[in-house]
ModelCIF file with pLDDT and N, C-alpha, C, O atoms, coordinates in Angstrom:
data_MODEL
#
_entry.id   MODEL 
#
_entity.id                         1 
_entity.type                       polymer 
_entity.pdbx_number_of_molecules   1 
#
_entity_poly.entity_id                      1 
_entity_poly.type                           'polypeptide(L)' 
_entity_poly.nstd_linkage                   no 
_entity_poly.nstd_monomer                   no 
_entity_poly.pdbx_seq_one_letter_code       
;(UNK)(UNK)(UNK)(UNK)(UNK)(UNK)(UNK)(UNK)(UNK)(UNK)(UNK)(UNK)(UNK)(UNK)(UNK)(UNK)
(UNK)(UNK)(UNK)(UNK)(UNK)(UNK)(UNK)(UNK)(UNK)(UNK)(UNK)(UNK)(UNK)(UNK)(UNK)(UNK)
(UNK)(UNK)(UNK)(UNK)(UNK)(UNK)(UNK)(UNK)(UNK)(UNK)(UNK)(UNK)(UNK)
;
_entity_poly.pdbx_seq_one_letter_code_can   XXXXXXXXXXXXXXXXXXXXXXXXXXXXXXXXXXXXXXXXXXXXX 
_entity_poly.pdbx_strand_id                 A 
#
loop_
_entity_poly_seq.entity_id 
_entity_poly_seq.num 
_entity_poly_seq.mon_id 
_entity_poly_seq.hetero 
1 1  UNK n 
1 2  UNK n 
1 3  UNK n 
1 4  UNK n 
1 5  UNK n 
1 6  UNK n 
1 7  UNK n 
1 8  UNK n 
1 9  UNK n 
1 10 UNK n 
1 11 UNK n 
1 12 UNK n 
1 13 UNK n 
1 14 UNK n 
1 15 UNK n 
1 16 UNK n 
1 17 UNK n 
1 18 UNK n 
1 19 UNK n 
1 20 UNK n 
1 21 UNK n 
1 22 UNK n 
1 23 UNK n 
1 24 UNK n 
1 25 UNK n 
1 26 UNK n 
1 27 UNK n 
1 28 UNK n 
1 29 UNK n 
1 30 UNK n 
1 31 UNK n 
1 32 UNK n 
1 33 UNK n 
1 34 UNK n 
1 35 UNK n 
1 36 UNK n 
1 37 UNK n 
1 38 UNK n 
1 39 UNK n 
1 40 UNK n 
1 41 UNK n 
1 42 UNK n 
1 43 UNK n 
1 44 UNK n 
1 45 UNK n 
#
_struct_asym.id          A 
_struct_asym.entity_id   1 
#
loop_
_ma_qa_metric.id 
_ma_qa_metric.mode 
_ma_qa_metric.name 
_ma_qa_metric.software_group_id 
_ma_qa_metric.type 
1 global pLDDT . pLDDT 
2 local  pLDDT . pLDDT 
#
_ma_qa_metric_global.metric_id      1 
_ma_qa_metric_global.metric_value   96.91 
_ma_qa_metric_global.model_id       1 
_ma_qa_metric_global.ordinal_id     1 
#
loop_
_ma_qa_metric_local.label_asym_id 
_ma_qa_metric_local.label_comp_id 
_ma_qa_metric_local.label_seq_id 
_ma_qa_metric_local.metric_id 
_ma_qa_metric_local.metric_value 
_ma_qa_metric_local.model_id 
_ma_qa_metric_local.ordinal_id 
A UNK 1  2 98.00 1 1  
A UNK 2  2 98.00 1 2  
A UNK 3  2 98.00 1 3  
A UNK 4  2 98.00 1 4  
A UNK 5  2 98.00 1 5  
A UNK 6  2 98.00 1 6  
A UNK 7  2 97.00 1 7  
A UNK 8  2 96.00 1 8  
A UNK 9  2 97.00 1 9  
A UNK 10 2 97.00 1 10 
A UNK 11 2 97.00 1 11 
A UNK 12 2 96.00 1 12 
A UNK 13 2 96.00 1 13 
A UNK 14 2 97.00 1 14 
A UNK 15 2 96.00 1 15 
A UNK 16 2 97.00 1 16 
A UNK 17 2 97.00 1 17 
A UNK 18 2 95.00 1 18 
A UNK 19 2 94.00 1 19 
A UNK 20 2 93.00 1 20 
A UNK 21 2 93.00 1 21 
A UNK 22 2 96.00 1 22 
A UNK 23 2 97.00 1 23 
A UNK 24 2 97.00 1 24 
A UNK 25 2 98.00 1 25 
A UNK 26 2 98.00 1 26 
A UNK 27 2 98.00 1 27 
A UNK 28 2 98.00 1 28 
A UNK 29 2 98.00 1 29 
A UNK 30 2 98.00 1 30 
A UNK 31 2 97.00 1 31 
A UNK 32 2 97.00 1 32 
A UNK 33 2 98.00 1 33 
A UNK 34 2 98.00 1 34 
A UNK 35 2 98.00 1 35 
A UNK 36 2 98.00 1 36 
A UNK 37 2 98.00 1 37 
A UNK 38 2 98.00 1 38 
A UNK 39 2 98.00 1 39 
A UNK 40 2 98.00 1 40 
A UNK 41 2 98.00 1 41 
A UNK 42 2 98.00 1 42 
A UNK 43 2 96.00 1 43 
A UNK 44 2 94.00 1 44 
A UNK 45 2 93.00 1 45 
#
loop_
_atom_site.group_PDB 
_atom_site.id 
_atom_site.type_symbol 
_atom_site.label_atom_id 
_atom_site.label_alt_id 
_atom_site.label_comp_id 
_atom_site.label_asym_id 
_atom_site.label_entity_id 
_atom_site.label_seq_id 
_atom_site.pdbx_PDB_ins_code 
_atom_site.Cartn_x 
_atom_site.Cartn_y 
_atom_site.Cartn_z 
_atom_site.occupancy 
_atom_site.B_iso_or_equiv 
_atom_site.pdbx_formal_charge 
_atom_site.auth_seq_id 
_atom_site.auth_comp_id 
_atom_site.auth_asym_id 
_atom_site.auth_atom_id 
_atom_site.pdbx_PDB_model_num 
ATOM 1   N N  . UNK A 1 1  ? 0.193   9.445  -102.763 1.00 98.00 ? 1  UNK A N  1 
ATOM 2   C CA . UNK A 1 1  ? -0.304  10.823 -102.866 1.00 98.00 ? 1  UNK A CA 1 
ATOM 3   C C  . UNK A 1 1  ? -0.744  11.325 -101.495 1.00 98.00 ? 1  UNK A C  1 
ATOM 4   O O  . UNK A 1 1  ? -1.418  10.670 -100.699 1.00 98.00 ? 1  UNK A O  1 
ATOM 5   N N  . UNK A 1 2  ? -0.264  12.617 -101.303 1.00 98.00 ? 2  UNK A N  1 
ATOM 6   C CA . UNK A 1 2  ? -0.437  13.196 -100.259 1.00 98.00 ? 2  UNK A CA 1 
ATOM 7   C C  . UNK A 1 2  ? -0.955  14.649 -100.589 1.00 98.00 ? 2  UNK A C  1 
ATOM 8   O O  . UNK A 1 2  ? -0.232  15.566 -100.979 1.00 98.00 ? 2  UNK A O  1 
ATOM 9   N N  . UNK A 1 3  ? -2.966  14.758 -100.271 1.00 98.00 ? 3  UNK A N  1 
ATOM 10  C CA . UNK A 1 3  ? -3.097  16.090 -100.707 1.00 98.00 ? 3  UNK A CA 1 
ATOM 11  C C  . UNK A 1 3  ? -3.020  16.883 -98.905  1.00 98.00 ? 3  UNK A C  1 
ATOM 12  O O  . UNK A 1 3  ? -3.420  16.335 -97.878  1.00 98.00 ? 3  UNK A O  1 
ATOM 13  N N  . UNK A 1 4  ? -2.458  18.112 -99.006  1.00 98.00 ? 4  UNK A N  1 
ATOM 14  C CA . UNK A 1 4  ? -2.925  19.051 -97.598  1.00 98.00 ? 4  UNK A CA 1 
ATOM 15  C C  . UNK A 1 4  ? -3.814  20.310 -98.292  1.00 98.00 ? 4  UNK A C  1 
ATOM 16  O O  . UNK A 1 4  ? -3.518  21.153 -99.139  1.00 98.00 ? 4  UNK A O  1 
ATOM 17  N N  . UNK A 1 5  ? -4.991  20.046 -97.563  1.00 98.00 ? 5  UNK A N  1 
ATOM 18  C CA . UNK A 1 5  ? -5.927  21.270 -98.120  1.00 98.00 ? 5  UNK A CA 1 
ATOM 19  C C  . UNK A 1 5  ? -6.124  22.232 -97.029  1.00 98.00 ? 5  UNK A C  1 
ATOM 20  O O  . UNK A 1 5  ? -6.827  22.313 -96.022  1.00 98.00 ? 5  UNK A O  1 
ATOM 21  N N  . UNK A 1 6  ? -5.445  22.760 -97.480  1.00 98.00 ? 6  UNK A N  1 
ATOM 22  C CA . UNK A 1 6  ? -5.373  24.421 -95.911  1.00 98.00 ? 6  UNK A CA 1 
ATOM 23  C C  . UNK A 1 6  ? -6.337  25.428 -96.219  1.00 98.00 ? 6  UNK A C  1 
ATOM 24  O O  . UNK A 1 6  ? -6.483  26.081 -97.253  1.00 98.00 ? 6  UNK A O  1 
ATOM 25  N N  . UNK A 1 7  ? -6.995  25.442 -95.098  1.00 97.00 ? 7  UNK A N  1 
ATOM 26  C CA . UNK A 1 7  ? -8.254  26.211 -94.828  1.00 97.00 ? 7  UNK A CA 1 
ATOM 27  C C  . UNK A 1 7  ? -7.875  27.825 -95.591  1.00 97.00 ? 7  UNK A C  1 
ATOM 28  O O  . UNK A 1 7  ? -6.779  28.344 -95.799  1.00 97.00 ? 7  UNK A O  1 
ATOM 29  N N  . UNK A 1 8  ? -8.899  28.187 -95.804  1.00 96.00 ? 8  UNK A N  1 
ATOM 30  C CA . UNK A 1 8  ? -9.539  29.775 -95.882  1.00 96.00 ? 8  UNK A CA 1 
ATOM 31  C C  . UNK A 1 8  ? -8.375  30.209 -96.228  1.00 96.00 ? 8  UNK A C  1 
ATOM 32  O O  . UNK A 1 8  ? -8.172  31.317 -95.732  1.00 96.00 ? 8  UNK A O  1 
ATOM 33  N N  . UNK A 1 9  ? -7.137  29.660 -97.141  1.00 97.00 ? 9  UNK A N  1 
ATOM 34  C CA . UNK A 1 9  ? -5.848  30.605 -97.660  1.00 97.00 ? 9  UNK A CA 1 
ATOM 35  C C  . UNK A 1 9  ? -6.261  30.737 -98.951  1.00 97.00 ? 9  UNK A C  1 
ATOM 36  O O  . UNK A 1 9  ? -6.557  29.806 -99.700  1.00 97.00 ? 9  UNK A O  1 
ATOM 37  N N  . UNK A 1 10 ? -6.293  32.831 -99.415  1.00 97.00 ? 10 UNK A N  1 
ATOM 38  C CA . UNK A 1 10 ? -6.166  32.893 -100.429 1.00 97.00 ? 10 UNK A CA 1 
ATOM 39  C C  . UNK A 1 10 ? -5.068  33.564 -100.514 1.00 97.00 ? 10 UNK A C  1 
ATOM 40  O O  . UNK A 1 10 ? -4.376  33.878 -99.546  1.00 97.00 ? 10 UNK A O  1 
ATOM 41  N N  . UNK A 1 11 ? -4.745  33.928 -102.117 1.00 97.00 ? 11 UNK A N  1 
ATOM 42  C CA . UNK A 1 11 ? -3.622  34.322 -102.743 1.00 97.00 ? 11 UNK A CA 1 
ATOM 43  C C  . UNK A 1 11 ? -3.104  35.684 -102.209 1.00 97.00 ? 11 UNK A C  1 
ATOM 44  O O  . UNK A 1 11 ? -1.943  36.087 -102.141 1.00 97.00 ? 11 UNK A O  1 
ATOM 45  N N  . UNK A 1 12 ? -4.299  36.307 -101.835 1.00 96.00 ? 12 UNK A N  1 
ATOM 46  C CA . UNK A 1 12 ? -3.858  37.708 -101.167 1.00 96.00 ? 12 UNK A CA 1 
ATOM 47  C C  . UNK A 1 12 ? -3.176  38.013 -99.702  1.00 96.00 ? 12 UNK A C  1 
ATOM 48  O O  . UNK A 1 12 ? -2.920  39.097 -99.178  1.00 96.00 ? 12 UNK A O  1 
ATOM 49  N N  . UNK A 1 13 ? -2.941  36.470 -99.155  1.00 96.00 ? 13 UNK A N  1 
ATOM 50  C CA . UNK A 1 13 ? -2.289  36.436 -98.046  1.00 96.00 ? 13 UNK A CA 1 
ATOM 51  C C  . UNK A 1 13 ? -0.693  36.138 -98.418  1.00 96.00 ? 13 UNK A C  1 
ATOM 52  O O  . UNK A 1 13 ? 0.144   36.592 -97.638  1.00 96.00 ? 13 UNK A O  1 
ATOM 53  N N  . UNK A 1 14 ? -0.288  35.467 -99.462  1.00 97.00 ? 14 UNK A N  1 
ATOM 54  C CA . UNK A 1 14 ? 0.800   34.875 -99.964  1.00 97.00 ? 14 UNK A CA 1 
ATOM 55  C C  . UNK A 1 14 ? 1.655   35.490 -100.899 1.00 97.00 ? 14 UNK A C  1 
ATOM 56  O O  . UNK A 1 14 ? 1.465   35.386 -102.110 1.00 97.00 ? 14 UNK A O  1 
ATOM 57  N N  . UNK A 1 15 ? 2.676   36.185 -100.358 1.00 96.00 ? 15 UNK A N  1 
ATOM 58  C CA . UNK A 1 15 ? 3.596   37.147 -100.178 1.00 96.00 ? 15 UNK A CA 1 
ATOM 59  C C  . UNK A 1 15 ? 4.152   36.729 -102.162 1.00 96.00 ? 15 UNK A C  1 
ATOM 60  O O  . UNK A 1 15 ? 4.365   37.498 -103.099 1.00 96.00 ? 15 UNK A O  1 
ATOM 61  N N  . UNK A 1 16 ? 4.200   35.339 -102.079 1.00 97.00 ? 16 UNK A N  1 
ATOM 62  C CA . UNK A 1 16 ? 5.072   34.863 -103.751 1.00 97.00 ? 16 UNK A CA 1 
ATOM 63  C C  . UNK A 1 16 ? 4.066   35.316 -104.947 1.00 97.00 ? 16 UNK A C  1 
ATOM 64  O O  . UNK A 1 16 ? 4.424   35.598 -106.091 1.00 97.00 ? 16 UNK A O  1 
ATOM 65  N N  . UNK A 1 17 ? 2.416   35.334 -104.333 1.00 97.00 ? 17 UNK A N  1 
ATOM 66  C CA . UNK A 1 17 ? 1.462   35.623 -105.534 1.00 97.00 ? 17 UNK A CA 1 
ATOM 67  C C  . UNK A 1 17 ? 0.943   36.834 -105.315 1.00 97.00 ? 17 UNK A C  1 
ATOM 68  O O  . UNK A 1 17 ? -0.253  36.898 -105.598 1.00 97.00 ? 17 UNK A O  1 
ATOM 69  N N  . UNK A 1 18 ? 1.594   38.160 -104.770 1.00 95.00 ? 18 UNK A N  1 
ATOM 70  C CA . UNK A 1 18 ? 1.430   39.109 -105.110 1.00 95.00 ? 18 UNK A CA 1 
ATOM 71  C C  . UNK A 1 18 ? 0.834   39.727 -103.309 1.00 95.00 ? 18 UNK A C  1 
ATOM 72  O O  . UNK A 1 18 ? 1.098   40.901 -103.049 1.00 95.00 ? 18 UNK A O  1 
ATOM 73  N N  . UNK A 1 19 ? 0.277   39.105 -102.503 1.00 94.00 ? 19 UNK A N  1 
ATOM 74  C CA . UNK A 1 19 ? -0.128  38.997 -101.269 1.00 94.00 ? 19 UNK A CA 1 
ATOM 75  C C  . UNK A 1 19 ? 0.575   39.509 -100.154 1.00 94.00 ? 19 UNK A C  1 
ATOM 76  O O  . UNK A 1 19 ? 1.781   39.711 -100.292 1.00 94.00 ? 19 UNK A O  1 
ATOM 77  N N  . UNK A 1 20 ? -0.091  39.807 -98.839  1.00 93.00 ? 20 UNK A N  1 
ATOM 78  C CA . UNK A 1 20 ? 1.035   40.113 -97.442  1.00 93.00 ? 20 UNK A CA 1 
ATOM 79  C C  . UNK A 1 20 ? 1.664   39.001 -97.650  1.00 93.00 ? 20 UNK A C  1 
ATOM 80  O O  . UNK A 1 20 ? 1.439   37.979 -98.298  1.00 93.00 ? 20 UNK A O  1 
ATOM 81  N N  . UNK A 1 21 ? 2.707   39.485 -96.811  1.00 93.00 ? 21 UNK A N  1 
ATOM 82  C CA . UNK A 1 21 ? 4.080   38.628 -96.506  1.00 93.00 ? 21 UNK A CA 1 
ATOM 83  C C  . UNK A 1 21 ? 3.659   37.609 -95.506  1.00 93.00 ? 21 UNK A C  1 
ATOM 84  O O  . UNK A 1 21 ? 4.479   37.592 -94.588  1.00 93.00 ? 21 UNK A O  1 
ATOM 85  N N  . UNK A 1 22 ? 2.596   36.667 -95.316  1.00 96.00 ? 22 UNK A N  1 
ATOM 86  C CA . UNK A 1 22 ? 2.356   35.853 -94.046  1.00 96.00 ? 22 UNK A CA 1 
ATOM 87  C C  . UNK A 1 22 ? 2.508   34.402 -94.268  1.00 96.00 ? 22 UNK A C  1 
ATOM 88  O O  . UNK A 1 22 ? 2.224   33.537 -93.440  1.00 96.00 ? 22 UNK A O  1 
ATOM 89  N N  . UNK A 1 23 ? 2.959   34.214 -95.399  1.00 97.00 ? 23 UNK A N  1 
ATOM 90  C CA . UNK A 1 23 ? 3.144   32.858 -95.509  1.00 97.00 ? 23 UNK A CA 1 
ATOM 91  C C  . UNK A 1 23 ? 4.519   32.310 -96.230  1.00 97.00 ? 23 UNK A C  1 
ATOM 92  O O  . UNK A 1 23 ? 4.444   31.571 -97.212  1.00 97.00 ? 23 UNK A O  1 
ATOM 93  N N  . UNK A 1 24 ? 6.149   32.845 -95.512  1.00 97.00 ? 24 UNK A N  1 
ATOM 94  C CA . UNK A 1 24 ? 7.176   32.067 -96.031  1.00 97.00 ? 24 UNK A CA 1 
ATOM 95  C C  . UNK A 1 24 ? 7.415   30.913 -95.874  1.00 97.00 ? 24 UNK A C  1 
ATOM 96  O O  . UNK A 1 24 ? 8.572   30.548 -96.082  1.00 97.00 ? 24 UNK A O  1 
ATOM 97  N N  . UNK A 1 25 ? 6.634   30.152 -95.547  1.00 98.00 ? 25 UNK A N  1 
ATOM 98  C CA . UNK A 1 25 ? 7.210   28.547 -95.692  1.00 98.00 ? 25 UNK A CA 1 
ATOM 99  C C  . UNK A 1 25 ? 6.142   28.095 -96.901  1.00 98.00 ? 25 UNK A C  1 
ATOM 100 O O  . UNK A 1 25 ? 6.184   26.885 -97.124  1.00 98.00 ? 25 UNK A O  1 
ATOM 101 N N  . UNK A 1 26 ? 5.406   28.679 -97.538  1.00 98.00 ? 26 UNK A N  1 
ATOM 102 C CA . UNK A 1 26 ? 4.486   28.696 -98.892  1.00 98.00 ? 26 UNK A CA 1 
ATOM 103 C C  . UNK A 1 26 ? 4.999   28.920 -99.443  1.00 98.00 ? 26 UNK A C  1 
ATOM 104 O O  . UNK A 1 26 ? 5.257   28.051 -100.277 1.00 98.00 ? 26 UNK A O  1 
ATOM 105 N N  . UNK A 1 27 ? 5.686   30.247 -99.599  1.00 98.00 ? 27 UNK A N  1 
ATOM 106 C CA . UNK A 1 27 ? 6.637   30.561 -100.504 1.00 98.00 ? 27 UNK A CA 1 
ATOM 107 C C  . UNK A 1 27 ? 7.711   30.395 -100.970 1.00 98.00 ? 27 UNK A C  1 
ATOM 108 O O  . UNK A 1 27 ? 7.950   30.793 -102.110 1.00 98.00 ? 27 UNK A O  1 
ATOM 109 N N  . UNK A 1 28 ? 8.722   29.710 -100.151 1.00 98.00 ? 28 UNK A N  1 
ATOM 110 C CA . UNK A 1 28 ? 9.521   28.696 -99.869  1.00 98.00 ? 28 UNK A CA 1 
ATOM 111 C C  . UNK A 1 28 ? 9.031   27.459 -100.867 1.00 98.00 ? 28 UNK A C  1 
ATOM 112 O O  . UNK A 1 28 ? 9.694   27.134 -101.852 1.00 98.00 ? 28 UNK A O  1 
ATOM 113 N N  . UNK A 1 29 ? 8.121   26.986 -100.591 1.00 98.00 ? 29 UNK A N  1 
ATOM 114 C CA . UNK A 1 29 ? 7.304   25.596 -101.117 1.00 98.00 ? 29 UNK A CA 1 
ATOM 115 C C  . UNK A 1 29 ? 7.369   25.670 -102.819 1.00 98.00 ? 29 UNK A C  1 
ATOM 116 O O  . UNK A 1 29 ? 7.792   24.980 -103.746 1.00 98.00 ? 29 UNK A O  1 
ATOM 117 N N  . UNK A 1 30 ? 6.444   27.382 -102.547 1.00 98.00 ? 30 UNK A N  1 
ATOM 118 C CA . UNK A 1 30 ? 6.622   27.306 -104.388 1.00 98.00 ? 30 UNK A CA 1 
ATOM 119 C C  . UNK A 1 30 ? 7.667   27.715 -105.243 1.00 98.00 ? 30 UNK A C  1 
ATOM 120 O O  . UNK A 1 30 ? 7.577   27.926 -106.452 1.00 98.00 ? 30 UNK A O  1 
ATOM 121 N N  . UNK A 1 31 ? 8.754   27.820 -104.461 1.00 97.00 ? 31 UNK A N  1 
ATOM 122 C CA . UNK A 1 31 ? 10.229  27.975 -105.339 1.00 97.00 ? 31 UNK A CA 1 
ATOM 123 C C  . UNK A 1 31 ? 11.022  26.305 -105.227 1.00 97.00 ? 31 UNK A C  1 
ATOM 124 O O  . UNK A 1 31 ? 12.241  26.153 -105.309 1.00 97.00 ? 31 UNK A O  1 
ATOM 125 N N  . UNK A 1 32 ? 10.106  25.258 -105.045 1.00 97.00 ? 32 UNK A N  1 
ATOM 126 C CA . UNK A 1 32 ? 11.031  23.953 -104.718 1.00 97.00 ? 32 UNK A CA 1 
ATOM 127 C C  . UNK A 1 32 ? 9.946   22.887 -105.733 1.00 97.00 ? 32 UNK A C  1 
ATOM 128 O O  . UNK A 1 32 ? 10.165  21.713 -106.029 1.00 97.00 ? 32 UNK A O  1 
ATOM 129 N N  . UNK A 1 33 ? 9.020   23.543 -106.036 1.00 98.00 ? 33 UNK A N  1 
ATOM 130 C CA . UNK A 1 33 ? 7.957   22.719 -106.407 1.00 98.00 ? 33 UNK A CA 1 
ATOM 131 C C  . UNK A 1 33 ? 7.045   22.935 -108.140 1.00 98.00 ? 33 UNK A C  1 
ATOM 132 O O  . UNK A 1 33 ? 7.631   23.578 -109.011 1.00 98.00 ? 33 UNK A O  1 
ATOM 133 N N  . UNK A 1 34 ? 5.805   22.401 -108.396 1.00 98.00 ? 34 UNK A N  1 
ATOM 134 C CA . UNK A 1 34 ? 5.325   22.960 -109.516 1.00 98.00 ? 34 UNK A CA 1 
ATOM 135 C C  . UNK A 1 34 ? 4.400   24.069 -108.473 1.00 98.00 ? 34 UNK A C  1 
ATOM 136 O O  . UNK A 1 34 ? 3.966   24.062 -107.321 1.00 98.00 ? 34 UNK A O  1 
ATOM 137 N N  . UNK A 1 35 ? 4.406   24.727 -109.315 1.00 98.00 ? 35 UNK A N  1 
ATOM 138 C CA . UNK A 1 35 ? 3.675   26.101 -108.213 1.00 98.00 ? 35 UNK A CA 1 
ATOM 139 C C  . UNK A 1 35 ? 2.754   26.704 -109.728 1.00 98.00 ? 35 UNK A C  1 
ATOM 140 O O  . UNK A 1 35 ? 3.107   26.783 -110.905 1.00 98.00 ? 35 UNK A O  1 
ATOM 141 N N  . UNK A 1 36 ? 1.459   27.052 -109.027 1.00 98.00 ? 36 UNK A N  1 
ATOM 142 C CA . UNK A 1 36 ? 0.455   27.430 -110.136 1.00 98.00 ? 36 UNK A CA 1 
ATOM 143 C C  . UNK A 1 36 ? 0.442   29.004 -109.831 1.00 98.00 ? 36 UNK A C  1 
ATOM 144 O O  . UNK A 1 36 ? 0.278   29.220 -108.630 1.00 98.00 ? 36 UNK A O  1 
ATOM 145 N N  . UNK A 1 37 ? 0.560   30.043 -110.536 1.00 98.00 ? 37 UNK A N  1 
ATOM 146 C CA . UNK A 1 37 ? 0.612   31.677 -109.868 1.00 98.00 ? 37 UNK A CA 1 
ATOM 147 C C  . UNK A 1 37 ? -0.990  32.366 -110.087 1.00 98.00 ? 37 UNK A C  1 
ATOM 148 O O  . UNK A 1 37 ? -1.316  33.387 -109.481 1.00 98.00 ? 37 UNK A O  1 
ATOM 149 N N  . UNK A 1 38 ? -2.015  31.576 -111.135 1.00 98.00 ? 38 UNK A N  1 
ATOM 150 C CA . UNK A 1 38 ? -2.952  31.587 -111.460 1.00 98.00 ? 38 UNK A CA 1 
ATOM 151 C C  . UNK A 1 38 ? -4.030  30.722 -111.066 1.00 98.00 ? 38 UNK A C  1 
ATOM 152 O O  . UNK A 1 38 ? -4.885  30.626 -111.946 1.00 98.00 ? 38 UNK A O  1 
ATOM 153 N N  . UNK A 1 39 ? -4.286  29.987 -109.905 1.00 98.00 ? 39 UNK A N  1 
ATOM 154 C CA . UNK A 1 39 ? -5.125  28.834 -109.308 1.00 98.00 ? 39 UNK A CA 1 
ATOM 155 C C  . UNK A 1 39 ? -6.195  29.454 -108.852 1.00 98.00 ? 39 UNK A C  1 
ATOM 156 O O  . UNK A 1 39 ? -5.929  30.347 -108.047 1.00 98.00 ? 39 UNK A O  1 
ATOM 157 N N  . UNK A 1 40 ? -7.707  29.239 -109.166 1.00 98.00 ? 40 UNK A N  1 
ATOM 158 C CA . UNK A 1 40 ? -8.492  29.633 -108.925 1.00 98.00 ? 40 UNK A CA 1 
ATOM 159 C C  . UNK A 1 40 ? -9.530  28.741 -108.145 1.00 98.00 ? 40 UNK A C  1 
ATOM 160 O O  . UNK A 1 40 ? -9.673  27.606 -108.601 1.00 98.00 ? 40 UNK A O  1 
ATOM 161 N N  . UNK A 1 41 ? -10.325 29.101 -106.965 1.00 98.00 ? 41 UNK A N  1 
ATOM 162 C CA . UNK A 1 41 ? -11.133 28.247 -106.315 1.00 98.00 ? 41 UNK A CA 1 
ATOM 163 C C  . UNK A 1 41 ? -12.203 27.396 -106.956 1.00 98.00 ? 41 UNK A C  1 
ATOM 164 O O  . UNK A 1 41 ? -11.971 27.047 -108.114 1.00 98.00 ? 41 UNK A O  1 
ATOM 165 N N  . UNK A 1 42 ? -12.721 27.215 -106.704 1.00 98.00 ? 42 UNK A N  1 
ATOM 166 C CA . UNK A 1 42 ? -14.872 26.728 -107.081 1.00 98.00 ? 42 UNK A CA 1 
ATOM 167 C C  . UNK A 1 42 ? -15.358 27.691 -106.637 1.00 98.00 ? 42 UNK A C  1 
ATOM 168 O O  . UNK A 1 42 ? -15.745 28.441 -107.533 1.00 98.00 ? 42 UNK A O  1 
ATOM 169 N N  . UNK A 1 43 ? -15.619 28.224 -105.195 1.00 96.00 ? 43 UNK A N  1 
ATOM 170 C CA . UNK A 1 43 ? -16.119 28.286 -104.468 1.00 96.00 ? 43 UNK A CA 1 
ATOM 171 C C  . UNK A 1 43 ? -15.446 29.038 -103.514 1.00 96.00 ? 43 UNK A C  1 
ATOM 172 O O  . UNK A 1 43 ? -14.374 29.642 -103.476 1.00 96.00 ? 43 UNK A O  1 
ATOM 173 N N  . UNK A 1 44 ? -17.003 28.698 -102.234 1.00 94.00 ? 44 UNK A N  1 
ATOM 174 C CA . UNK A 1 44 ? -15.718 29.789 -101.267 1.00 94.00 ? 44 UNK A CA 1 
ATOM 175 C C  . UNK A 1 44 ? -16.635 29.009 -100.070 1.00 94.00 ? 44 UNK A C  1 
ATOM 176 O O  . UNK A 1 44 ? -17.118 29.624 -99.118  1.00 94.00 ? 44 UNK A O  1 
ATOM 177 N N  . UNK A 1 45 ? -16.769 27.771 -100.250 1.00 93.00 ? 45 UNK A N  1 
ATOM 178 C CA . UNK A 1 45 ? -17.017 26.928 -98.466  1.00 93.00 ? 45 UNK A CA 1 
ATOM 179 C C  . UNK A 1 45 ? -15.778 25.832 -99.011  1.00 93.00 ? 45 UNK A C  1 
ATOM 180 O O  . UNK A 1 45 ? -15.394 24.920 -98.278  1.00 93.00 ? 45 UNK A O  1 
#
């Protein structure tokens, strides 16, 4: 298992979940993968 936890990205940056267009290699990711369109934080630190 390999987790990558990428800083301070929310959904409103990510062009596939409704977001600017700033993240195609995310979006990319979630057309190859299980991709959640509804993932919600805890938190926000």
């Amino acid at each position: 298992l390999v987790i990558i936890l990428e800083e301070s990205l929310g959904a409103q940056y990510v062009g596939s979940l409704g977001g600017l267009s700033l993240t195609p290699e995310i979006d990319k990711l979630n057309k190859q993968g299980w991709a959640f369109s509804n993932l919600f934080a805890t938190g926000t630190r």
